[in-house]
N, C-alpha and C. Protein backbone atom coordinates (compact mmCIF):
# COMPACT_ATOMS: atom_id res chain seq x y z
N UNK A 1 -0.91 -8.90 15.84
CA UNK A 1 -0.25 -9.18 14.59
C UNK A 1 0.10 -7.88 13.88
N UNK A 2 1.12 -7.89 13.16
CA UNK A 2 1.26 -6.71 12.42
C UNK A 2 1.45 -7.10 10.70
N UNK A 3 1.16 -6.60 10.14
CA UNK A 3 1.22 -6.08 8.57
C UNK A 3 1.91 -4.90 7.97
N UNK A 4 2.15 -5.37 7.08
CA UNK A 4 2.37 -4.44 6.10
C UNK A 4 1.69 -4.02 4.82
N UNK A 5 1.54 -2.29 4.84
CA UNK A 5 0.10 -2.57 3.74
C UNK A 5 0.62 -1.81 2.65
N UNK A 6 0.45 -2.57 1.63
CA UNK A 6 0.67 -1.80 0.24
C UNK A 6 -0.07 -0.05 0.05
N UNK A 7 0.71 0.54 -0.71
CA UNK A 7 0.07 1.53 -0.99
C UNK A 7 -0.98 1.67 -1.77
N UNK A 8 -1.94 0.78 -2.32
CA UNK A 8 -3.03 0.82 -2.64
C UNK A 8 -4.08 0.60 -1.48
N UNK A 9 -3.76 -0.12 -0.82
CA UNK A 9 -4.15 -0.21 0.61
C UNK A 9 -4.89 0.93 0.99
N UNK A 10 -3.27 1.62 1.32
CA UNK A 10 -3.03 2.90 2.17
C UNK A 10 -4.20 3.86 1.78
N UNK A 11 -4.01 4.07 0.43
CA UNK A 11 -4.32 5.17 -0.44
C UNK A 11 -6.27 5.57 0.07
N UNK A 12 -6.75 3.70 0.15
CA UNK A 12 -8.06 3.89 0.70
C UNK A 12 -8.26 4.90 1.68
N UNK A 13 -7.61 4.61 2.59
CA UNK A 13 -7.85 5.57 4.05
C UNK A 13 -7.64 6.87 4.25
N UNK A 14 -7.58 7.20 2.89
CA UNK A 14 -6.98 8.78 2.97
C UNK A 14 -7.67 9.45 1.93
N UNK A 15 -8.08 8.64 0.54
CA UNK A 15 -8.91 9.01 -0.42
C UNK A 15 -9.99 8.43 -0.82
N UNK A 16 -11.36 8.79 -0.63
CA UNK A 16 -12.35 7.80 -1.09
C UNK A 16 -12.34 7.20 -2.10
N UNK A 17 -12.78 6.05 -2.34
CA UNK A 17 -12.73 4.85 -2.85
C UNK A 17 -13.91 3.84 -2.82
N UNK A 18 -14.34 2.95 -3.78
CA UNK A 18 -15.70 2.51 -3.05
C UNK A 18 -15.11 1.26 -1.94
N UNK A 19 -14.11 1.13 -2.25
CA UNK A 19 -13.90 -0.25 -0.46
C UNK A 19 -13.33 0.29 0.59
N UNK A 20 -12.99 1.63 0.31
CA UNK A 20 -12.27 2.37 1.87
C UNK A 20 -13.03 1.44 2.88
N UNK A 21 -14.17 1.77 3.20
CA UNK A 21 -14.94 1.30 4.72
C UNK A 21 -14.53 0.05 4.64
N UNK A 22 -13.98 -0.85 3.54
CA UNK A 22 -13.50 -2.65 4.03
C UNK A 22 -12.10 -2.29 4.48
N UNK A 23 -11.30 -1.20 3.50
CA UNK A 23 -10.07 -1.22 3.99
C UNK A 23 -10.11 -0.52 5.41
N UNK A 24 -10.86 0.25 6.29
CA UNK A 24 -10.89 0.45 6.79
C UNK A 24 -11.36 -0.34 8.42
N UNK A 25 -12.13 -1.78 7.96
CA UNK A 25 -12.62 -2.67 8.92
C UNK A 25 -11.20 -3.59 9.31
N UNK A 26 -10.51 -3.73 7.58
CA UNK A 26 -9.42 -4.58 7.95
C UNK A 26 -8.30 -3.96 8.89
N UNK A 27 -7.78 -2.95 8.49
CA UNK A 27 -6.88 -1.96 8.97
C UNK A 27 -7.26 -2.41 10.87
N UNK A 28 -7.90 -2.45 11.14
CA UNK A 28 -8.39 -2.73 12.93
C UNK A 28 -8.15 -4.31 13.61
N UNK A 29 -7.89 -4.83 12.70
CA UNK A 29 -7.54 -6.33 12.49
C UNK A 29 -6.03 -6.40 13.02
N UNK A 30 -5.04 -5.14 12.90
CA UNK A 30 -3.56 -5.22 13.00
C UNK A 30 -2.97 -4.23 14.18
N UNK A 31 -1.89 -4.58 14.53
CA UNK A 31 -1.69 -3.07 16.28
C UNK A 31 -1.20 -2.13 15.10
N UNK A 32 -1.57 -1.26 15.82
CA UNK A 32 -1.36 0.16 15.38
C UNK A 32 0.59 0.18 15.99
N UNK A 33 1.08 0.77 15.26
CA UNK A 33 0.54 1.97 14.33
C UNK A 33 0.84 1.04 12.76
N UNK A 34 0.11 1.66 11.91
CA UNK A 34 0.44 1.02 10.64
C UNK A 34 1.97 1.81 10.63
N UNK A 35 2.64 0.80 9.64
CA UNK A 35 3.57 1.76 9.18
C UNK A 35 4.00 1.51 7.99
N UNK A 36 4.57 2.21 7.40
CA UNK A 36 5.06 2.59 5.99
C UNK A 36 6.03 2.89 5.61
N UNK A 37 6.53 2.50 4.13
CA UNK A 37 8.19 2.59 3.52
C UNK A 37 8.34 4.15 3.02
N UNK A 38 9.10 3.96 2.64
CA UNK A 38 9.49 5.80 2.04
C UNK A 38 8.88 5.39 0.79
N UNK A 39 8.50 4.60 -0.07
CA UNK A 39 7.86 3.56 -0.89
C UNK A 39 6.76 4.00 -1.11
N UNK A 40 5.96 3.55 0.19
CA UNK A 40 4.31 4.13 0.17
C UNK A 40 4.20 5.77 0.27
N UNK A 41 4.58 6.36 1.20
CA UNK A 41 4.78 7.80 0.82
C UNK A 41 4.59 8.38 -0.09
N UNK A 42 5.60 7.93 -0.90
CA UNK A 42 6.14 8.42 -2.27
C UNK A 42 4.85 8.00 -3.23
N UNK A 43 4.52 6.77 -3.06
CA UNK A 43 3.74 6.70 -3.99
C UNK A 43 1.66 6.83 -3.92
N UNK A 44 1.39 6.78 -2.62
CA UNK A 44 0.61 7.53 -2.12
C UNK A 44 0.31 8.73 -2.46
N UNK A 45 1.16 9.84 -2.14
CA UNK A 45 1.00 11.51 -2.44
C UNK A 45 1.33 11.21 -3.85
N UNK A 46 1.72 10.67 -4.44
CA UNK A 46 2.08 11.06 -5.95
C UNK A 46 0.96 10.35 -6.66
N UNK A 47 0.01 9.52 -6.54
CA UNK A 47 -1.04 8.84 -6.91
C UNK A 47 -2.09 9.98 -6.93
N UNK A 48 -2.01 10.48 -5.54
CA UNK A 48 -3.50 11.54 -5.33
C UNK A 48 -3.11 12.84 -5.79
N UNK A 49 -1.88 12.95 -6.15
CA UNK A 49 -1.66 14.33 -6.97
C UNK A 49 -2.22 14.39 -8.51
N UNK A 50 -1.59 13.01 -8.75
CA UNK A 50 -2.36 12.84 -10.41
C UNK A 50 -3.62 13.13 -10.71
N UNK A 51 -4.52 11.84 -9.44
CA UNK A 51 -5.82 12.08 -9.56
C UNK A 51 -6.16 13.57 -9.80
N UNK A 52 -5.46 14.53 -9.33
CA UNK A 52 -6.46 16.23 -9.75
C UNK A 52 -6.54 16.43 -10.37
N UNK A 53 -5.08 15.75 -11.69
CA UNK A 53 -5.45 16.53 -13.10
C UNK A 53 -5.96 15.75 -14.29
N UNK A 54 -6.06 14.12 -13.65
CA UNK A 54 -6.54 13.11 -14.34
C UNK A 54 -8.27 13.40 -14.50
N UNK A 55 -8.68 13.05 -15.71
CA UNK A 55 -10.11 13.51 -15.65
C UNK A 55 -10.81 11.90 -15.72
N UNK A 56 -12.02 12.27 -15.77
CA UNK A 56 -13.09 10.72 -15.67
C UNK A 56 -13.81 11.08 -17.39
N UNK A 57 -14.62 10.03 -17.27
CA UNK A 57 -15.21 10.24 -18.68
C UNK A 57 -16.24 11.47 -18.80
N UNK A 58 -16.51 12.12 -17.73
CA UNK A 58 -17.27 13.22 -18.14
C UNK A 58 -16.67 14.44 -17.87
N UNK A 59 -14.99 14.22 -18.40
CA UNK A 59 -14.09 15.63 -17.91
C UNK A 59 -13.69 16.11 -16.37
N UNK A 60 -14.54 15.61 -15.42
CA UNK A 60 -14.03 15.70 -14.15
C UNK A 60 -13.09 15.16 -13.49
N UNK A 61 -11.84 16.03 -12.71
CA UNK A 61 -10.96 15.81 -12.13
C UNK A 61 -11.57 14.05 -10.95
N UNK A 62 -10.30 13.15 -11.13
CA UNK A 62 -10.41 11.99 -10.74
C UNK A 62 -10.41 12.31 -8.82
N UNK A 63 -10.25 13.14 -8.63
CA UNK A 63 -9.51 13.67 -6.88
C UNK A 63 -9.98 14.98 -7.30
N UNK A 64 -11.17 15.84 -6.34
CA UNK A 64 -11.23 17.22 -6.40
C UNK A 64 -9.92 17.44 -5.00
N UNK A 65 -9.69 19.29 -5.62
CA UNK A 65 -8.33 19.89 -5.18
C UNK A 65 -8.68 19.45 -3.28
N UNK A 66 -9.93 19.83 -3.31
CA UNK A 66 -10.43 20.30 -1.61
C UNK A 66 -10.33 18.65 -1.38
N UNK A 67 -10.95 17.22 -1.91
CA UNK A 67 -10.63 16.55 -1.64
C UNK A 67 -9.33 15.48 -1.25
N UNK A 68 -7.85 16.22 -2.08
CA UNK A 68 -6.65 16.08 -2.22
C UNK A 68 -6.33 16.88 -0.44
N UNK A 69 -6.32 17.84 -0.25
CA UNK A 69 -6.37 18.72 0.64
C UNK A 69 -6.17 18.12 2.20
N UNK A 70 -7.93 17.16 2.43
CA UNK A 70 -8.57 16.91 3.34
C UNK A 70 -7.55 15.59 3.31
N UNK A 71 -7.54 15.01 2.00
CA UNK A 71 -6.74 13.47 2.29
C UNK A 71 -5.09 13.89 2.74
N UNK A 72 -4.46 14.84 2.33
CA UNK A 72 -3.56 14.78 2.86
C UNK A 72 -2.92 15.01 4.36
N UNK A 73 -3.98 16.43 4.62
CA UNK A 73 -4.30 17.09 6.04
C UNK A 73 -4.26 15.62 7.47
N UNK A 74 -5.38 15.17 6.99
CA UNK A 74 -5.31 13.63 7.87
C UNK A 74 -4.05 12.86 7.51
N UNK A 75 -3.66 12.66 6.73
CA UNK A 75 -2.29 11.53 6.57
C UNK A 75 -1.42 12.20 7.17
N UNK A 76 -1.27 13.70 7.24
CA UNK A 76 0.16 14.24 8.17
C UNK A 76 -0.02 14.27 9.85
N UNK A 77 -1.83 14.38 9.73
CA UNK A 77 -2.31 14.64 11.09
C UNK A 77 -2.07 13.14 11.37
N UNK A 78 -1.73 11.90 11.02
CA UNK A 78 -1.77 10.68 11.35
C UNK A 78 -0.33 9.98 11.75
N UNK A 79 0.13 11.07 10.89
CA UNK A 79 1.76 10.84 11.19
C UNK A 79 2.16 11.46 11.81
N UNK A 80 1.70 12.56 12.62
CA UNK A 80 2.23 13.21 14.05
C UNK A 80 1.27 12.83 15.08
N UNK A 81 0.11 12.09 15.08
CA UNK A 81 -0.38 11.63 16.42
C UNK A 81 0.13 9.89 16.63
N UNK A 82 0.79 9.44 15.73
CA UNK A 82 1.43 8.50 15.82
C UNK A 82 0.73 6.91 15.01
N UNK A 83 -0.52 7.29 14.43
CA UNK A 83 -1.67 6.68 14.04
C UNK A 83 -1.00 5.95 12.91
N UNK A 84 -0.04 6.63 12.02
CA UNK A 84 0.99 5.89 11.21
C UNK A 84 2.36 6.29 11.09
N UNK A 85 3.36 5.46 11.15
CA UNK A 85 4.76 6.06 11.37
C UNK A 85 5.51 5.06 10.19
N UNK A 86 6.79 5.65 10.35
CA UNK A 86 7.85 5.38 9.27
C UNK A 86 8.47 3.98 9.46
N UNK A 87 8.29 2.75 8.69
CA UNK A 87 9.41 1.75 8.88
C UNK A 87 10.75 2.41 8.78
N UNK A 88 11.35 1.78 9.81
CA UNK A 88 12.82 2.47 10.37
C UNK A 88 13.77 1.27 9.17
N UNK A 89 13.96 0.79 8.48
CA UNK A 89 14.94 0.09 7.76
C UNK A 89 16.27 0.87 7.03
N UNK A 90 17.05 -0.44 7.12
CA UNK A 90 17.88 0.29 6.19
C UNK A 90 17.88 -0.51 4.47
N UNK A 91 17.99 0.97 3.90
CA UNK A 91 17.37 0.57 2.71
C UNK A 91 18.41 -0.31 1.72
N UNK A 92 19.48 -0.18 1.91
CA UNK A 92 20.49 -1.25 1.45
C UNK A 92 20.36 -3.03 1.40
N UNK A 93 19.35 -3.21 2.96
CA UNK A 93 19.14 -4.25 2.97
C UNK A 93 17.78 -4.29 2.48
N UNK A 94 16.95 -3.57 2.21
CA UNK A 94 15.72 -3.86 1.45
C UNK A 94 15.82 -4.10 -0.37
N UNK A 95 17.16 -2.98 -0.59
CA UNK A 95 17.53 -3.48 -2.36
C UNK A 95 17.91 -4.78 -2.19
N UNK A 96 18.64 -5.37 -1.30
CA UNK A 96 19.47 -7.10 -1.18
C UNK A 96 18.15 -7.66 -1.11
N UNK A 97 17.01 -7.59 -0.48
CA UNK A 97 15.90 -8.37 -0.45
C UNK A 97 15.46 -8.11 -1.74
N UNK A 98 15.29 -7.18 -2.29
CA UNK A 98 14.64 -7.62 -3.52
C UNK A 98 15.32 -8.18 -4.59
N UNK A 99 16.83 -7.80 -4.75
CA UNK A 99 17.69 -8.62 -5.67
C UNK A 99 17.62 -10.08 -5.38
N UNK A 100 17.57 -10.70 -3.91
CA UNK A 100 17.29 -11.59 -3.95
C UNK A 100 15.85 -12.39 -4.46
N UNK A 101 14.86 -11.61 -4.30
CA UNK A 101 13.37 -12.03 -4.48
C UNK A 101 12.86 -12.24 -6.12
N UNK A 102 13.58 -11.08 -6.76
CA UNK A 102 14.22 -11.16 -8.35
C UNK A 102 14.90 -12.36 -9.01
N UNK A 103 16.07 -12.60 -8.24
CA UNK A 103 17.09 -13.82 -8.72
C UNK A 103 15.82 -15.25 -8.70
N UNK A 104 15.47 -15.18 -7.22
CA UNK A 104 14.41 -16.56 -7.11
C UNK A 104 12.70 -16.71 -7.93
N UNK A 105 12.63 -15.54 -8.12
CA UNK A 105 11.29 -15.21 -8.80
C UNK A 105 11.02 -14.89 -10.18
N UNK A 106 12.18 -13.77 -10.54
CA UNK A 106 11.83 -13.46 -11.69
C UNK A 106 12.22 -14.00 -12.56
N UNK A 107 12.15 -15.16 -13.34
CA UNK A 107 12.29 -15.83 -14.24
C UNK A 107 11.09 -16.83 -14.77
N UNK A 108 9.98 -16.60 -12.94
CA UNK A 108 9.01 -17.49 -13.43
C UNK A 108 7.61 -16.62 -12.78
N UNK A 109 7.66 -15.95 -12.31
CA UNK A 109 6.60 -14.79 -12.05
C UNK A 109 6.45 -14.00 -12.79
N UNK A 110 5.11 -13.64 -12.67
CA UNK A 110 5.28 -11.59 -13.54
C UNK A 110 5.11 -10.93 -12.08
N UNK A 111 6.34 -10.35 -11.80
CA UNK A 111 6.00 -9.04 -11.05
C UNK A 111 6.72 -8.30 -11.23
N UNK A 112 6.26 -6.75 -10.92
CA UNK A 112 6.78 -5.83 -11.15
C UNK A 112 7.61 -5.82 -10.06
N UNK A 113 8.83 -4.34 -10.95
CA UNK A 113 10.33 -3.72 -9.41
C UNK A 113 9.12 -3.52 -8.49
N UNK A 114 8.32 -2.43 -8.24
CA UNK A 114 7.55 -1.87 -6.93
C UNK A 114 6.94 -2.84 -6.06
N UNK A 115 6.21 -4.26 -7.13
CA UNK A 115 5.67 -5.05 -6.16
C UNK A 115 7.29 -6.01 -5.60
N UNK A 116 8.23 -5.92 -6.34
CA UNK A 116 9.16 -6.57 -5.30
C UNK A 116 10.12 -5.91 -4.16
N UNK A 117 9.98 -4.25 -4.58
CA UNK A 117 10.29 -3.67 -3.12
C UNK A 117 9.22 -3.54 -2.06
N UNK A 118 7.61 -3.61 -2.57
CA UNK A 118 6.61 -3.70 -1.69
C UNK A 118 6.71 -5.18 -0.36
N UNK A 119 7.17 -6.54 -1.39
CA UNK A 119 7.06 -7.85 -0.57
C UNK A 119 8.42 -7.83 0.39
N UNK A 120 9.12 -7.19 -0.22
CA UNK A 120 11.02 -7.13 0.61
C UNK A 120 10.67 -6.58 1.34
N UNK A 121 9.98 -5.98 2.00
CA UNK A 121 9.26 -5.21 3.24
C UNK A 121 8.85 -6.48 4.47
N UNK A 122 8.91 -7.50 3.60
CA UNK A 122 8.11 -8.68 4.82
C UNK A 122 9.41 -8.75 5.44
N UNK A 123 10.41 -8.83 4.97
CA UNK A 123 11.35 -9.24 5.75
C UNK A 123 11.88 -8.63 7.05
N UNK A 124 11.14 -7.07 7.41
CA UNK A 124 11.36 -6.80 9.17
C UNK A 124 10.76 -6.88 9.43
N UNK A 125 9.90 -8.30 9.74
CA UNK A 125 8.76 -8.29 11.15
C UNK A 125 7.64 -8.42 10.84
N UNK A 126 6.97 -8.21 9.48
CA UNK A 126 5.35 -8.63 9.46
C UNK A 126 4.96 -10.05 9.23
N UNK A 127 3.65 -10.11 10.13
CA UNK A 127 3.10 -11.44 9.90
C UNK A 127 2.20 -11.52 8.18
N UNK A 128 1.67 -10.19 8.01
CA UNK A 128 0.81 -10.23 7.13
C UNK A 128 1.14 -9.32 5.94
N UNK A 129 0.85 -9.41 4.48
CA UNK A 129 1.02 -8.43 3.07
C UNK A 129 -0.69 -8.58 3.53
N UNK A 130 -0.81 -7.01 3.46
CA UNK A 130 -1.83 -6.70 3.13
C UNK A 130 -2.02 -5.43 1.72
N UNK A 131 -2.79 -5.96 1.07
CA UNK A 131 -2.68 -5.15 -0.30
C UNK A 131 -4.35 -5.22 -1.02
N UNK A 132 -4.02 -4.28 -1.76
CA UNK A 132 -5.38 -3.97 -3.20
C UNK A 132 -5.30 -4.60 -4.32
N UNK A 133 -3.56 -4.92 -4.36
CA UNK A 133 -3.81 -5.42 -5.61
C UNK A 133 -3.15 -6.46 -6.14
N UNK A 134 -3.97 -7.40 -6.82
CA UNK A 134 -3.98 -9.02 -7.33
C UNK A 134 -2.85 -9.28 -7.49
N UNK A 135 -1.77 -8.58 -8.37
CA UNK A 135 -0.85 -9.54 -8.64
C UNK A 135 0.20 -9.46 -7.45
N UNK A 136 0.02 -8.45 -6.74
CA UNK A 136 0.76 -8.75 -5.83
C UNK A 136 0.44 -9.79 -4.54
N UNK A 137 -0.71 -9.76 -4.82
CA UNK A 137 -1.33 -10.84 -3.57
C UNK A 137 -1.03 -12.87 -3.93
N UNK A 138 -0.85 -12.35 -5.49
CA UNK A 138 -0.63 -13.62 -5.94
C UNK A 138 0.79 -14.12 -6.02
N UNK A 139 2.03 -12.84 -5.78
CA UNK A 139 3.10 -13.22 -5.61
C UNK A 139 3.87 -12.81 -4.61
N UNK A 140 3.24 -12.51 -3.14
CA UNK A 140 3.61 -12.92 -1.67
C UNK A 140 3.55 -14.05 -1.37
N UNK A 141 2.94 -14.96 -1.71
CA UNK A 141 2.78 -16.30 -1.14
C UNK A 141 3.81 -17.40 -2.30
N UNK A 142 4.07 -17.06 -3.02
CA UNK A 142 4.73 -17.78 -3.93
C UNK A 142 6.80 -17.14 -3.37
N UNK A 143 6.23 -16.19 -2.58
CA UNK A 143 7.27 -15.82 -2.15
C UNK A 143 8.10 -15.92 -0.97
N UNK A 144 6.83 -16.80 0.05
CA UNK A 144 6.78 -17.12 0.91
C UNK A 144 5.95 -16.38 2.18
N UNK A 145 4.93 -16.12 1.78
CA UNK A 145 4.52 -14.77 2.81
C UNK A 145 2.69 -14.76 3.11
N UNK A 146 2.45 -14.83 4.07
CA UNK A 146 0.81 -14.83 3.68
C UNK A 146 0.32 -13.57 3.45
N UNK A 147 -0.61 -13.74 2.45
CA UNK A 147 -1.19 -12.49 1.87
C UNK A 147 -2.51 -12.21 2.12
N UNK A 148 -2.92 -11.04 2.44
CA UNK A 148 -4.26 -10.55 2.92
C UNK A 148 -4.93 -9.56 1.77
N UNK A 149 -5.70 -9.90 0.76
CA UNK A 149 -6.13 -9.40 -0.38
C UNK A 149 -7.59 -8.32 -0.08
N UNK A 150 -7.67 -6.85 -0.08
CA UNK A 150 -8.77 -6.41 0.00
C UNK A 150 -9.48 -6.10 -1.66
N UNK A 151 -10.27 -7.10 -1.53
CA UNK A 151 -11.20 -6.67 -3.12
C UNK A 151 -11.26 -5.72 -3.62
N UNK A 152 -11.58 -5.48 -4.69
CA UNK A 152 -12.37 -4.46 -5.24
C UNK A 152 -14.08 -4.74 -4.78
N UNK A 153 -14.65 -3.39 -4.16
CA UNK A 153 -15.83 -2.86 -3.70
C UNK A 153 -16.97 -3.83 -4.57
N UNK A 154 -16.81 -4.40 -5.83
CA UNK A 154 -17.50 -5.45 -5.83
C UNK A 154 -17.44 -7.05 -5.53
N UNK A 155 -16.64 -6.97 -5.00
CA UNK A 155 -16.15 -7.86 -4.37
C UNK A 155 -16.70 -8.46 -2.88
N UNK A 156 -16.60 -6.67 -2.37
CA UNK A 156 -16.56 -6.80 -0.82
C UNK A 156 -18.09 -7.40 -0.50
N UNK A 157 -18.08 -8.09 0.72
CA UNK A 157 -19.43 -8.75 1.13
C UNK A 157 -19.68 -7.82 2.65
């Protein structure tokens, strides 16, 4: 079976997190190679860039630099041993999927543009949305799509 995994997903496997190790049990569940939109990319590295300068409540960077480093080092090393590669689409027909997913949805859903270019992704070839986060898990299936929801770490069993 193959999936498609949101970039919250993604983000587990590259930056610790307390459910990485679930996102990481599920991730083995699907054939390799995962793959990914110019979408997740984009919003992946730009998530864990923030984290460095985002602080926590006791002033500490949310992502240390060396930990930004190591997560990225593996995501490029993953994308040249083939471990994750690029959905090949053309992106013209992924804006038509979501204008369409918009016209039928958005008038009675809340979702966001990203979660509707994230689900317009089902449309080359995945059996499964696999994602982190709720509202998008709650509006793949309303969209027509089965959705594979990884908890939050209190969640996970």
């Amino acid at each position: 079976m193959r999936a498609y995994f949101d970039s919250g997903f993604l983000f587990k496997l590259y930056w610790p997190e307390p459910n990485s190790p679930a996102a990481f049990a599920l991730l083995q569940k699907y054939e390799p190679p995962a793959l990914l939109s110019r979408l997740n990319e984009i919003e992946i590295l730009h998530v864990a860039r923030r984290k460095t300068w985002l602080r926590d409540a006791s002033g500490q960077p949310l992502l240390a630099l060396a930990q930004y480093q190591a997560g990225l080092a593996l995501f490029e090393q993953h994308l040249h041993s083939s471990q994750l590669g690029f959905l090949e689409v053309d992106y013209d027909e992924v804006f038509d999927a979501v204008a369409e997913l918009s016209r039928k949805h958005g008038l009675t859903q809340q979702v966001r543009t990203a979660d509707l270019l994230h689900v317009a992704m089902m449309e080359f070839g995945f059996d499964h949305f696999v994602t982190a986060d709720h509202q998008q898990h709650q509006f793949a299936p309303a969209a027509g799509y089965t959705s594979v929801f990884l908890p939050p770490s209190s969640e996970v069993r």
